[in-house]
C-alpha atoms as a PDB file:
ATOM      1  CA  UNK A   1     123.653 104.859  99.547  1.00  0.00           C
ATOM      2  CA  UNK A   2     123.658 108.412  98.698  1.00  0.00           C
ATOM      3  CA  UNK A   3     120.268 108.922  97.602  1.00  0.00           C
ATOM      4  CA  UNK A   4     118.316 106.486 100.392  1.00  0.00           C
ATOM      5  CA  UNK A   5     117.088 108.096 103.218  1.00  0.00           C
ATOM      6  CA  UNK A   6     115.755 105.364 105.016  1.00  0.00           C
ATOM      7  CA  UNK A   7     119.100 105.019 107.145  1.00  0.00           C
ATOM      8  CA  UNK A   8     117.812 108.933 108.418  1.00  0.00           C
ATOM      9  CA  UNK A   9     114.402 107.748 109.288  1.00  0.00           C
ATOM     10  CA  UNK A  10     115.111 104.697 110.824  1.00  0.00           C
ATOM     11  CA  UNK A  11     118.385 104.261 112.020  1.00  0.00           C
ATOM     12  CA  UNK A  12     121.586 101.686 112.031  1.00  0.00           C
ATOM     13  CA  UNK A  13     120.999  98.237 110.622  1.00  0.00           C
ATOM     14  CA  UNK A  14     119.503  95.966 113.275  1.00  0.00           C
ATOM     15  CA  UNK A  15     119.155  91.955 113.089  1.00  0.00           C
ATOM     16  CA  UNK A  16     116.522  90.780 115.160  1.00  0.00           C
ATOM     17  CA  UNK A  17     117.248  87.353 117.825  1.00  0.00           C
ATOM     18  CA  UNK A  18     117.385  83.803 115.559  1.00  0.00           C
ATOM     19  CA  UNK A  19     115.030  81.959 117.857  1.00  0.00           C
ATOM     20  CA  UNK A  20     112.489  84.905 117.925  1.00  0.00           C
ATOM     21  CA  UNK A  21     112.063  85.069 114.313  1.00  0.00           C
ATOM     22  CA  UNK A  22     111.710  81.123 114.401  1.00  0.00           C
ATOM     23  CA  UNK A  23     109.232  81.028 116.973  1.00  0.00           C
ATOM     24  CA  UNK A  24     107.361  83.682 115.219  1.00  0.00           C
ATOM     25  CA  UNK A  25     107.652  81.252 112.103  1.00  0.00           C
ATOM     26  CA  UNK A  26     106.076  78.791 114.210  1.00  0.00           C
ATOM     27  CA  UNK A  27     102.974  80.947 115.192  1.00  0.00           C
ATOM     28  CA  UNK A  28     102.605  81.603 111.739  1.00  0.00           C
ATOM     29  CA  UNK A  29     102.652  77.851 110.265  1.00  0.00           C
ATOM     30  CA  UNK A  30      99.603  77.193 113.417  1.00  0.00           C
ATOM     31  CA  UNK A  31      98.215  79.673 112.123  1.00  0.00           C
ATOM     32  CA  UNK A  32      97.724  77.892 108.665  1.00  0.00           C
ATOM     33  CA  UNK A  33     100.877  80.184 106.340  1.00  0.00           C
ATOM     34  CA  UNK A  34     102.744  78.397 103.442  1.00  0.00           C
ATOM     35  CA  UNK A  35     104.875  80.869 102.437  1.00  0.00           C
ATOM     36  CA  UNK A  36     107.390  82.967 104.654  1.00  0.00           C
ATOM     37  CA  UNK A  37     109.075  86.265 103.727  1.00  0.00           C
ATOM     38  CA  UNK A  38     111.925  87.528 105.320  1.00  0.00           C
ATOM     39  CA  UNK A  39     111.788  90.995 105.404  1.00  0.00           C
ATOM     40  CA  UNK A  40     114.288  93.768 105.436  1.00  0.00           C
ATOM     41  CA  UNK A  41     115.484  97.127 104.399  1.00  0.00           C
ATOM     42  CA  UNK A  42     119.082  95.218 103.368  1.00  0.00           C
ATOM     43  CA  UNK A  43     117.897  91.385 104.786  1.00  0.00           C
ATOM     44  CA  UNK A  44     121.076  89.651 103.218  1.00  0.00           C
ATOM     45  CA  UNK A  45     122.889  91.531 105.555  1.00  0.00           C
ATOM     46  CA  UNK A  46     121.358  89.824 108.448  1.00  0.00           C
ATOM     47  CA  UNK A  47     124.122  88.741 111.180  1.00  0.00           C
ATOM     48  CA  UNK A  48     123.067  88.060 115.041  1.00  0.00           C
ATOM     49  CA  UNK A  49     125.233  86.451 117.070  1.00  0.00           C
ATOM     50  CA  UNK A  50     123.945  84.688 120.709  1.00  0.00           C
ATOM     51  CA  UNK A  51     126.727  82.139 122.597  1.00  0.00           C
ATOM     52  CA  UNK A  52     129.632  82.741 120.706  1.00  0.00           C
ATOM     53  CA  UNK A  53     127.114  81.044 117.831  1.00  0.00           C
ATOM     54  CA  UNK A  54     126.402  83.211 114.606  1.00  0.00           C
ATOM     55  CA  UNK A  55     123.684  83.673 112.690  1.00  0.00           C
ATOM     56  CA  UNK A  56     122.990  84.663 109.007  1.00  0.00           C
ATOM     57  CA  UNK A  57     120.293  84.853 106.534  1.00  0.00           C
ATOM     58  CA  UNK A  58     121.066  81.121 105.189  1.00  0.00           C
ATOM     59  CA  UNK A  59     120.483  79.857 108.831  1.00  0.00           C
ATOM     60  CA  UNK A  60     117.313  81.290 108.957  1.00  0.00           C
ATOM     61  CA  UNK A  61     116.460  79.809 105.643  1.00  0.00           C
ATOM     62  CA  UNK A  62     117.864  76.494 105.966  1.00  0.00           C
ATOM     63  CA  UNK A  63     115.921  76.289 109.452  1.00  0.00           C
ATOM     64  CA  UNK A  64     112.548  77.372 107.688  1.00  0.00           C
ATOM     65  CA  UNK A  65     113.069  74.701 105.041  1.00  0.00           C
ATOM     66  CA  UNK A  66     112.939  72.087 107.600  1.00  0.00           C
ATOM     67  CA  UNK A  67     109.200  73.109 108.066  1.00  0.00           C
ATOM     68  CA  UNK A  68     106.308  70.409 106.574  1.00  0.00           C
ATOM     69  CA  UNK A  69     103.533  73.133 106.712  1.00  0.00           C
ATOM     70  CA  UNK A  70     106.428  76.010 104.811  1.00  0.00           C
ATOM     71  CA  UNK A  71     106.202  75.659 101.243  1.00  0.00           C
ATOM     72  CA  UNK A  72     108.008  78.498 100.271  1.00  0.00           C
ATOM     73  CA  UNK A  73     110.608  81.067 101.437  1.00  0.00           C
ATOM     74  CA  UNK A  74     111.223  84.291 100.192  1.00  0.00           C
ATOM     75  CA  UNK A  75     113.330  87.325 101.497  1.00  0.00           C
ATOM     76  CA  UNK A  76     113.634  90.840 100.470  1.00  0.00           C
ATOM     77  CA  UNK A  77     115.284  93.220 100.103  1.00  0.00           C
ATOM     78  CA  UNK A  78     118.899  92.581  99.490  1.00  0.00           C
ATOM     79  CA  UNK A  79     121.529  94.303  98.510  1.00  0.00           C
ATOM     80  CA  UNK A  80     124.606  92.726  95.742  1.00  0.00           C
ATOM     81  CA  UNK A  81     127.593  92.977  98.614  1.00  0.00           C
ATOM     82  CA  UNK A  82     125.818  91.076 100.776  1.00  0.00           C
ATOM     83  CA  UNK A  83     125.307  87.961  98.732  1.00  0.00           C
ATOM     84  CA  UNK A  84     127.245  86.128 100.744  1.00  0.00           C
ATOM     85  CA  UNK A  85     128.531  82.305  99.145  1.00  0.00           C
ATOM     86  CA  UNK A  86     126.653  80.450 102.195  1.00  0.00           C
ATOM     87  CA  UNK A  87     123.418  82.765 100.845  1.00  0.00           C
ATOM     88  CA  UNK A  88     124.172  81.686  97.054  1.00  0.00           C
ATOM     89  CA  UNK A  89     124.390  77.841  98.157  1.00  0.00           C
ATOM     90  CA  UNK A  90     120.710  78.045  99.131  1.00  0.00           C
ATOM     91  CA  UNK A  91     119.556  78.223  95.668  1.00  0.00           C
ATOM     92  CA  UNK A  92     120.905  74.797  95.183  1.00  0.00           C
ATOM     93  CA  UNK A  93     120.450  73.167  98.979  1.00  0.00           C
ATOM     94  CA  UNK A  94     116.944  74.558 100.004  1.00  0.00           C
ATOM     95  CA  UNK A  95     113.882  73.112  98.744  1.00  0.00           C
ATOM     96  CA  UNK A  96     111.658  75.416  99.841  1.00  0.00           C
ATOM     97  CA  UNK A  97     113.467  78.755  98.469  1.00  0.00           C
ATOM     98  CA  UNK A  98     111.780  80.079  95.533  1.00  0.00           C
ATOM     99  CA  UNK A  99     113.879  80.507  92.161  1.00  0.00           C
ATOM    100  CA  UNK A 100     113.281  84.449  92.293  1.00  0.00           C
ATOM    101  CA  UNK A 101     116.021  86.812  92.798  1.00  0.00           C
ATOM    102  CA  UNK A 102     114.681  90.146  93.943  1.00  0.00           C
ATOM    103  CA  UNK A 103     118.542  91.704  93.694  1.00  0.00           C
ATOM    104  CA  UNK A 104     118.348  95.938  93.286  1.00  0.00           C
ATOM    105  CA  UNK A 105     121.512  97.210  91.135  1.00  0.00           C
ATOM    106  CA  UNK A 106     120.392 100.464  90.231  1.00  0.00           C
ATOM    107  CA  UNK A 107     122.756 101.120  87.641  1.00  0.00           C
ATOM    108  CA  UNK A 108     125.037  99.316  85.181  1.00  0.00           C
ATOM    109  CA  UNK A 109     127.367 102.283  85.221  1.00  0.00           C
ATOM    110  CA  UNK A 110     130.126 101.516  87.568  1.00  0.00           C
ATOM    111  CA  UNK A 111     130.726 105.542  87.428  1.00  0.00           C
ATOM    112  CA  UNK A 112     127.327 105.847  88.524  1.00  0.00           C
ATOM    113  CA  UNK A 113     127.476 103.141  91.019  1.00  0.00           C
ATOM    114  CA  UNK A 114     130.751 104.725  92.608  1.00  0.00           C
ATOM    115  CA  UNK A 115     128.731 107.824  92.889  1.00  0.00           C
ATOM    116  CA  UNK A 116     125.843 106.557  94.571  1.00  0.00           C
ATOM    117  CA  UNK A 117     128.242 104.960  96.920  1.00  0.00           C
ATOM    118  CA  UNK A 118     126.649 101.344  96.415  1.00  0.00           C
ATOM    119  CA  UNK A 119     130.228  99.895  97.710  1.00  0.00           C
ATOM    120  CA  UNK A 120     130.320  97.117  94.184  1.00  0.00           C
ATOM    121  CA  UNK A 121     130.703  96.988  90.508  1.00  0.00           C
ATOM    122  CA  UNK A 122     128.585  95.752  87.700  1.00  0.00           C
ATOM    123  CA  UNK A 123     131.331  92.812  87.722  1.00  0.00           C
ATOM    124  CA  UNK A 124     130.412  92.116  91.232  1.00  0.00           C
ATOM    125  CA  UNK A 125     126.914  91.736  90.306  1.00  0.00           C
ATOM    126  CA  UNK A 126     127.413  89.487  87.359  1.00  0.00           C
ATOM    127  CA  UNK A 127     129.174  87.625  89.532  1.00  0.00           C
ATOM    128  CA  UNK A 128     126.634  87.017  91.929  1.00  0.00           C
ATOM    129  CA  UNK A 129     124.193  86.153  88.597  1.00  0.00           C
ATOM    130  CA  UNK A 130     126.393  83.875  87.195  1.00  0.00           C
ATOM    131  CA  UNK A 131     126.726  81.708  90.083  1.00  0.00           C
ATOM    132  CA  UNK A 132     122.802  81.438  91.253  1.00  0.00           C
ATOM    133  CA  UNK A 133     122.697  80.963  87.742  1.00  0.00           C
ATOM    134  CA  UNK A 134     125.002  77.968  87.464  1.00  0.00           C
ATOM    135  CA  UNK A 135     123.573  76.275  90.934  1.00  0.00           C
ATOM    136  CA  UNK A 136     119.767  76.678  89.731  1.00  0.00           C
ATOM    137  CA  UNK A 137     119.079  77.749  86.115  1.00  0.00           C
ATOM    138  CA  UNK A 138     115.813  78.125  87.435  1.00  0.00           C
ATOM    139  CA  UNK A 139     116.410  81.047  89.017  1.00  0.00           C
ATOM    140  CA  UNK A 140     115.278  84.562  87.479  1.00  0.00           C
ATOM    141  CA  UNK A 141     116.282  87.913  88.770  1.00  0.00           C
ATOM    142  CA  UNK A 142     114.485  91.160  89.043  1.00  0.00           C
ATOM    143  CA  UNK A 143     115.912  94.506  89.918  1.00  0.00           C
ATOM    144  CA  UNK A 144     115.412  98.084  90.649  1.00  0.00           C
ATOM    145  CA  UNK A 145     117.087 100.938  88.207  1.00  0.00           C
ATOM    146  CA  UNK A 146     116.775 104.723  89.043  1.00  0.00           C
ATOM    147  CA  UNK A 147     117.427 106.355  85.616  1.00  0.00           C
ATOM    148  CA  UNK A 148     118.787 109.953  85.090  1.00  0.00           C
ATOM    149  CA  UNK A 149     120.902 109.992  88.660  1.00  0.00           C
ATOM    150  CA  UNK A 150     122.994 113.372  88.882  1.00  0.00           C
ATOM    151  CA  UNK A 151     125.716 113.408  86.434  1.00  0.00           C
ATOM    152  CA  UNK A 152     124.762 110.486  84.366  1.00  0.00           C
ATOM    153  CA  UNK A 153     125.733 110.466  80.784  1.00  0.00           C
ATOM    154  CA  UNK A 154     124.885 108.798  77.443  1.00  0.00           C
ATOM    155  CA  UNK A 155     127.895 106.261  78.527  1.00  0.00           C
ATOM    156  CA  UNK A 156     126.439 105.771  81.631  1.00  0.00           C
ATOM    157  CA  UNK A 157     122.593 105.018  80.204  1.00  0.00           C
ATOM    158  CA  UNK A 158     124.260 102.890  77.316  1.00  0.00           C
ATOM    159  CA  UNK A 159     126.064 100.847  79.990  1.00  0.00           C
ATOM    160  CA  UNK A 160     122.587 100.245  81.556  1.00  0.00           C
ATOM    161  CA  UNK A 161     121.305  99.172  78.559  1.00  0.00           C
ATOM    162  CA  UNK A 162     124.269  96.559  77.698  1.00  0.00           C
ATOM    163  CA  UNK A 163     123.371  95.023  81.464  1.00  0.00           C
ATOM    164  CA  UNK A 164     119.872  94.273  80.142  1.00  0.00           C
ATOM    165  CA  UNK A 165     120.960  92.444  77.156  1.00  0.00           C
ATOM    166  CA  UNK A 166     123.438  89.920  79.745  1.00  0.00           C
ATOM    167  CA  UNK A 167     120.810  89.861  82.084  1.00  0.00           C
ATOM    168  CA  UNK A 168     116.861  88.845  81.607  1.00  0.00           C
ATOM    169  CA  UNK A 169     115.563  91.092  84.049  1.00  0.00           C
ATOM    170  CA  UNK A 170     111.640  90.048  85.128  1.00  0.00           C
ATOM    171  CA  UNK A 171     109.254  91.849  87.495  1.00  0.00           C
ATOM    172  CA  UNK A 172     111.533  95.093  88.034  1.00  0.00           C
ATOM    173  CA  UNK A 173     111.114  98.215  88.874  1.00  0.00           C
ATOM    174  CA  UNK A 174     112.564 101.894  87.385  1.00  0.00           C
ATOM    175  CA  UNK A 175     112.143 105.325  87.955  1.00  0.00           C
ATOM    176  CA  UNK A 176     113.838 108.426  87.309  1.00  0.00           C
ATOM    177  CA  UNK A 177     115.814 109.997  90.231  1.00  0.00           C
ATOM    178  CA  UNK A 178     113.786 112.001  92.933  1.00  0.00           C
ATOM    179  CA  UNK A 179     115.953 113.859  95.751  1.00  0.00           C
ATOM    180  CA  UNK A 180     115.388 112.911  99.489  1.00  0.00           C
ATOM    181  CA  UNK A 181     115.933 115.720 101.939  1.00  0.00           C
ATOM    182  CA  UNK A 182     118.915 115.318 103.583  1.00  0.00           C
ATOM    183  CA  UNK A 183     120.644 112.723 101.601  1.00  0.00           C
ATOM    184  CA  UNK A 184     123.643 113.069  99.826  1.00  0.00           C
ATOM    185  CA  UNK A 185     122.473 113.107  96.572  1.00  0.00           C
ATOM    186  CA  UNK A 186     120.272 115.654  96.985  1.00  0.00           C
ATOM    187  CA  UNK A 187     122.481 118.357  96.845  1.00  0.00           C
ATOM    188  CA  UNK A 188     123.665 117.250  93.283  1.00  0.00           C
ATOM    189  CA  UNK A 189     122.684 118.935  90.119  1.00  0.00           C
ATOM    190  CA  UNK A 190     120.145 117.325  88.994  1.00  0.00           C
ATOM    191  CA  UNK A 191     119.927 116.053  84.641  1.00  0.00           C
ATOM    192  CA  UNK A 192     117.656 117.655  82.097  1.00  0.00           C
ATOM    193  CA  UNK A 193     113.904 116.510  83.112  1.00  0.00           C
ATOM    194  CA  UNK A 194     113.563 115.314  79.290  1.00  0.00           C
ATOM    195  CA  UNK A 195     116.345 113.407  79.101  1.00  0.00           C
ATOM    196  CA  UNK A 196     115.712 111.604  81.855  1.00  0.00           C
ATOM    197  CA  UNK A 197     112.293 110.680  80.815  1.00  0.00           C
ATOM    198  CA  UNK A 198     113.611 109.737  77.426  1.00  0.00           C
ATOM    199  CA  UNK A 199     115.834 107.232  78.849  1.00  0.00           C
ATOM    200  CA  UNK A 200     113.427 105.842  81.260  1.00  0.00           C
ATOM    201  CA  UNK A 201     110.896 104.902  78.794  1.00  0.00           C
ATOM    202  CA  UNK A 202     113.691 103.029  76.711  1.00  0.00           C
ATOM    203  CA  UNK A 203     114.679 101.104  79.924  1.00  0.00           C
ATOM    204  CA  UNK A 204     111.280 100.376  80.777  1.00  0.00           C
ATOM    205  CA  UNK A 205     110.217  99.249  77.396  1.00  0.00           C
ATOM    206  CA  UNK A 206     113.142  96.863  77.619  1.00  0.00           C
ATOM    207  CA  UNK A 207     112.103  95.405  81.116  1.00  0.00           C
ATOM    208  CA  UNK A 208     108.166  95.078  79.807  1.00  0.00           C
ATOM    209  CA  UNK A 209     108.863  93.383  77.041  1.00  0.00           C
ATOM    210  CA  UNK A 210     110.716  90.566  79.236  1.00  0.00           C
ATOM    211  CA  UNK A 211     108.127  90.096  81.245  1.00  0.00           C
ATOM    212  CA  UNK A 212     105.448  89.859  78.149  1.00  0.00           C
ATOM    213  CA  UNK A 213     107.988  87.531  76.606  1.00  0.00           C
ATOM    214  CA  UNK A 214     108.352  85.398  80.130  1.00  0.00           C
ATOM    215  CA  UNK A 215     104.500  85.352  80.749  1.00  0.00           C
ATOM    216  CA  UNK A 216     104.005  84.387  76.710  1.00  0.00           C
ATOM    217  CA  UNK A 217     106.468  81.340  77.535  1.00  0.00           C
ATOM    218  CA  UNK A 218     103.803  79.866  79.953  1.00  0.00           C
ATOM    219  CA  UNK A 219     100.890  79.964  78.277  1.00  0.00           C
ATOM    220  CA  UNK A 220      99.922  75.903  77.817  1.00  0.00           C
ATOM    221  CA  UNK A 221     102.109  75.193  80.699  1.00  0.00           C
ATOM    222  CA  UNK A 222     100.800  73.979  84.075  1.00  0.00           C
ATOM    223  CA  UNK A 223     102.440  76.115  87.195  1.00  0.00           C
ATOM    224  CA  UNK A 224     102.232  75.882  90.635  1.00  0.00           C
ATOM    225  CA  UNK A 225      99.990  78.465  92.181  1.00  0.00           C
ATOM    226  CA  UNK A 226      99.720  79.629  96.092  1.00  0.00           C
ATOM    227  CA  UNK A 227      96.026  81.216  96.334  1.00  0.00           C
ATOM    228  CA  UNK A 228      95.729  84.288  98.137  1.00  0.00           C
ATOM    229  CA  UNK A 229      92.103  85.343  97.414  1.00  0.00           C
ATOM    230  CA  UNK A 230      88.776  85.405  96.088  1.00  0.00           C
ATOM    231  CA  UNK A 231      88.846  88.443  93.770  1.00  0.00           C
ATOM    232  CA  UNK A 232      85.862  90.748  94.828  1.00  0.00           C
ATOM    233  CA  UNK A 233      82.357  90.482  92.769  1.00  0.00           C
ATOM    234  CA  UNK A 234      83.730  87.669  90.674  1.00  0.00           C
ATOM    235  CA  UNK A 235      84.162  83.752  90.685  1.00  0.00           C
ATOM    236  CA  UNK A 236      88.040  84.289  90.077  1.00  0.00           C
ATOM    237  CA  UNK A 237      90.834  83.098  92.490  1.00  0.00           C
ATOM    238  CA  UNK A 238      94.081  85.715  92.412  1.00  0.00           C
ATOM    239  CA  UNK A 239      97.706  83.707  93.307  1.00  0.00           C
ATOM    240  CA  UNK A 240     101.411  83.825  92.716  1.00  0.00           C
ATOM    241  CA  UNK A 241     104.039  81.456  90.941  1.00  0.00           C
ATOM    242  CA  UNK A 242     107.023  80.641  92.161  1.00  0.00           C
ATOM    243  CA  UNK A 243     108.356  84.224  90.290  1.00  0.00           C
ATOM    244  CA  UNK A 244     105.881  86.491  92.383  1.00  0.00           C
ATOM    245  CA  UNK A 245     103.521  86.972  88.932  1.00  0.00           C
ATOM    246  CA  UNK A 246     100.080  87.609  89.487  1.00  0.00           C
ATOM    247  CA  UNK A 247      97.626  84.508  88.624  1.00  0.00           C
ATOM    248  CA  UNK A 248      93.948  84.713  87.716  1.00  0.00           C
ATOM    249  CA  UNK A 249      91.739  81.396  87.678  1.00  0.00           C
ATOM    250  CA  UNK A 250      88.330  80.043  88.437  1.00  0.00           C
ATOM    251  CA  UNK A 251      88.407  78.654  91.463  1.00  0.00           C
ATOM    252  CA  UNK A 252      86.301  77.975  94.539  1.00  0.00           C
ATOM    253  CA  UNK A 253      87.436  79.663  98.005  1.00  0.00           C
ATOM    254  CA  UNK A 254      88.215  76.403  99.754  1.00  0.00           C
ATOM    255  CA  UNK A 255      91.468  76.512  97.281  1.00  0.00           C
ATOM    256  CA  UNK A 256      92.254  79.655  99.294  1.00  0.00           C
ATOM    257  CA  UNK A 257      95.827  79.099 101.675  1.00  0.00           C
ATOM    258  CA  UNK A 258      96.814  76.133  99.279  1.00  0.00           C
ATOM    259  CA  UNK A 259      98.907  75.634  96.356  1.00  0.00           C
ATOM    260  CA  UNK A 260      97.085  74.026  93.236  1.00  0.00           C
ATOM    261  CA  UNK A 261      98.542  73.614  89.507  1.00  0.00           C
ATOM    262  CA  UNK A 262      96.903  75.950  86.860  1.00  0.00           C
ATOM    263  CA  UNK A 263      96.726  75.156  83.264  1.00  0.00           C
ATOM    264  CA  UNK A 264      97.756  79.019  82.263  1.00  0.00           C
ATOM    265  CA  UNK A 265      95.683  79.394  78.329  1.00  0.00           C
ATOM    266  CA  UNK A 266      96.708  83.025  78.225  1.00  0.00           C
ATOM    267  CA  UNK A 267      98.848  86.464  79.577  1.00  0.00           C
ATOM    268  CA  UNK A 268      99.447  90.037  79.512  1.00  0.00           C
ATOM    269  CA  UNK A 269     102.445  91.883  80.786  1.00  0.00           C
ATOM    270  CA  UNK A 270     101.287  91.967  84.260  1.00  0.00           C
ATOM    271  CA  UNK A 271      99.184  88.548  84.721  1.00  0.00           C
ATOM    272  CA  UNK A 272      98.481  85.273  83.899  1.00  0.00           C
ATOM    273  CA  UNK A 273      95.209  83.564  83.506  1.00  0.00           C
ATOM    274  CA  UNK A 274      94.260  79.840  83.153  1.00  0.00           C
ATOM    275  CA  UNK A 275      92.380  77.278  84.691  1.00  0.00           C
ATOM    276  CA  UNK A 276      92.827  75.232  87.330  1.00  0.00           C
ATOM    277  CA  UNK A 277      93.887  71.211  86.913  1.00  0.00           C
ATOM    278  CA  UNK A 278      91.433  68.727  88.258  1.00  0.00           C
ATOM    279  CA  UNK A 279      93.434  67.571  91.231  1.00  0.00           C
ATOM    280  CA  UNK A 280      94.685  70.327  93.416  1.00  0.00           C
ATOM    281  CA  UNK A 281      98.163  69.718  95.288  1.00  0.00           C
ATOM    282  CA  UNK A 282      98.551  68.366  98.806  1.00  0.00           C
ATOM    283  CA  UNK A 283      99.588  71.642 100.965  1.00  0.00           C
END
């Protein structure tokens, strides 16, 4: 992309051997872990081939989900060209995959797009949507959006906006464009400063108010929790659903490294609190 300059920093794509992720999966699950992420500056774009046998990212997945001790996989980051059909089919096959969608589109300008050579369309994207979508309706997607790129227009904002009302964006992340050295983009005239900030507080009022009205949804609900830690100086546990949302609970540290059902009673944009049921799960 024209504006990244991680490609300058660290070099070509690289996918490292199956069998040594794997076996560092395996180290990990001795070592007591429930949840795996796969990590990577584009990690749908994983491809390793060993004995004329190849590898993706849904291999890697569908391998982890055989795993007792795993009980969840995530990856990120991807990027929409690489959501591959064999990738899409884990939302529906894998039981271990979590029903979050971390998916970064940037803009829902295709003019914009074009110009920060992202190599697909909004259509492409809804595409992708619309078929997780249809396999899991469970599934919710976040995103990134850089608002005020070089040369973007009123058309191009409004265009943005319209992709907000088709899709429910949760947990995302915007900002207004900053230059990298030596990237493309950065020799581009930048927009008015005021503008840009204009636009990026409508966007971002847009993408709170999702996530107030997705954490209002489960308040009197009981979700699964993975605990992470004892918060420090207080008698609270701090965990994450299956959507990567911050959970805060009474709790007692021998929780810690499992997953237990909370009784959520209230939220705020950024976290959920509740209480946790009697009878935590088996993990």
């Amino acid at each position: 992309c024209h504006f990244c300059v991680v490609p300058y920093t660290r070099g070509p794509e690289y996918s490292r051997p199956f069998n040594q992720i794997v076996n560092e999966a395996e180290q990990l699950v001795k070592n007591g872990v429930k949840e795996i992420t796969l990590l990577g500056q584009n990690v749908n774009a994983y491809y390793f081939q060993e004995n004329s046998k190849e590898y993706r990212i849904s291999d890697l997945i569908n391998h982890l989900d055989k795993f007792n001790e795993i009980k969840r996989i995530r990856y990120t980051t991807s990027h929409p060209k690489d959501m591959t059909d064999d990738l899409i089919e884990c939302y529906k096959k894998s039981e271990k995959l979590m029903p979050f969608v971390h998916l970064p589109i940037q803009s829902g300008s295709d003019r914009i797009l074009k110009l920060m050579n992202r190599k697909h369309k909004v259509e492409d994207y809804l595409d992708v949507y619309f078929k997780i979508k249809k396999l899991n309706p469970d599934v919710e997607f976040s995103s990134d959006f850089i608002i005020g790129y070089p040369g973007e227009t009123e058309k191009d904002f409004s265009d943005t906006l319209e992709l907000l009302e088709k899709i429910r964006f949760i947990n995302s992340f915007s900002f207004i464009f900053s230059p990298r050295p030596g990237t493309t983009a950065a020799n581009l005239e930048m927009i008015d400063s005021e503008i840009a900030k204009k636009r990026l507080i409508i966007i971002q009022e847009k993408l709170f108010n999702n996530q107030v009205e997705l954490n209002k949804s489960m308040e009197g609900q009981k979700i699964e929790v993975l605990v992470e830690n004892k918060l420090s100086g207080q008698n609270k546990l701090f965990g994450r659903n299956r959507y990567l949302s911050s959970v805060i609970f009474k709790g007692s540290e021998n929780h810690i490294g499992n997953l237990v059902d909370v009784k959520i009673n209230n939220s705020n944009q950024n976290t959920l609190f509740g209480e946790i049921e009697t009878n935590m799960k088996a993990a």
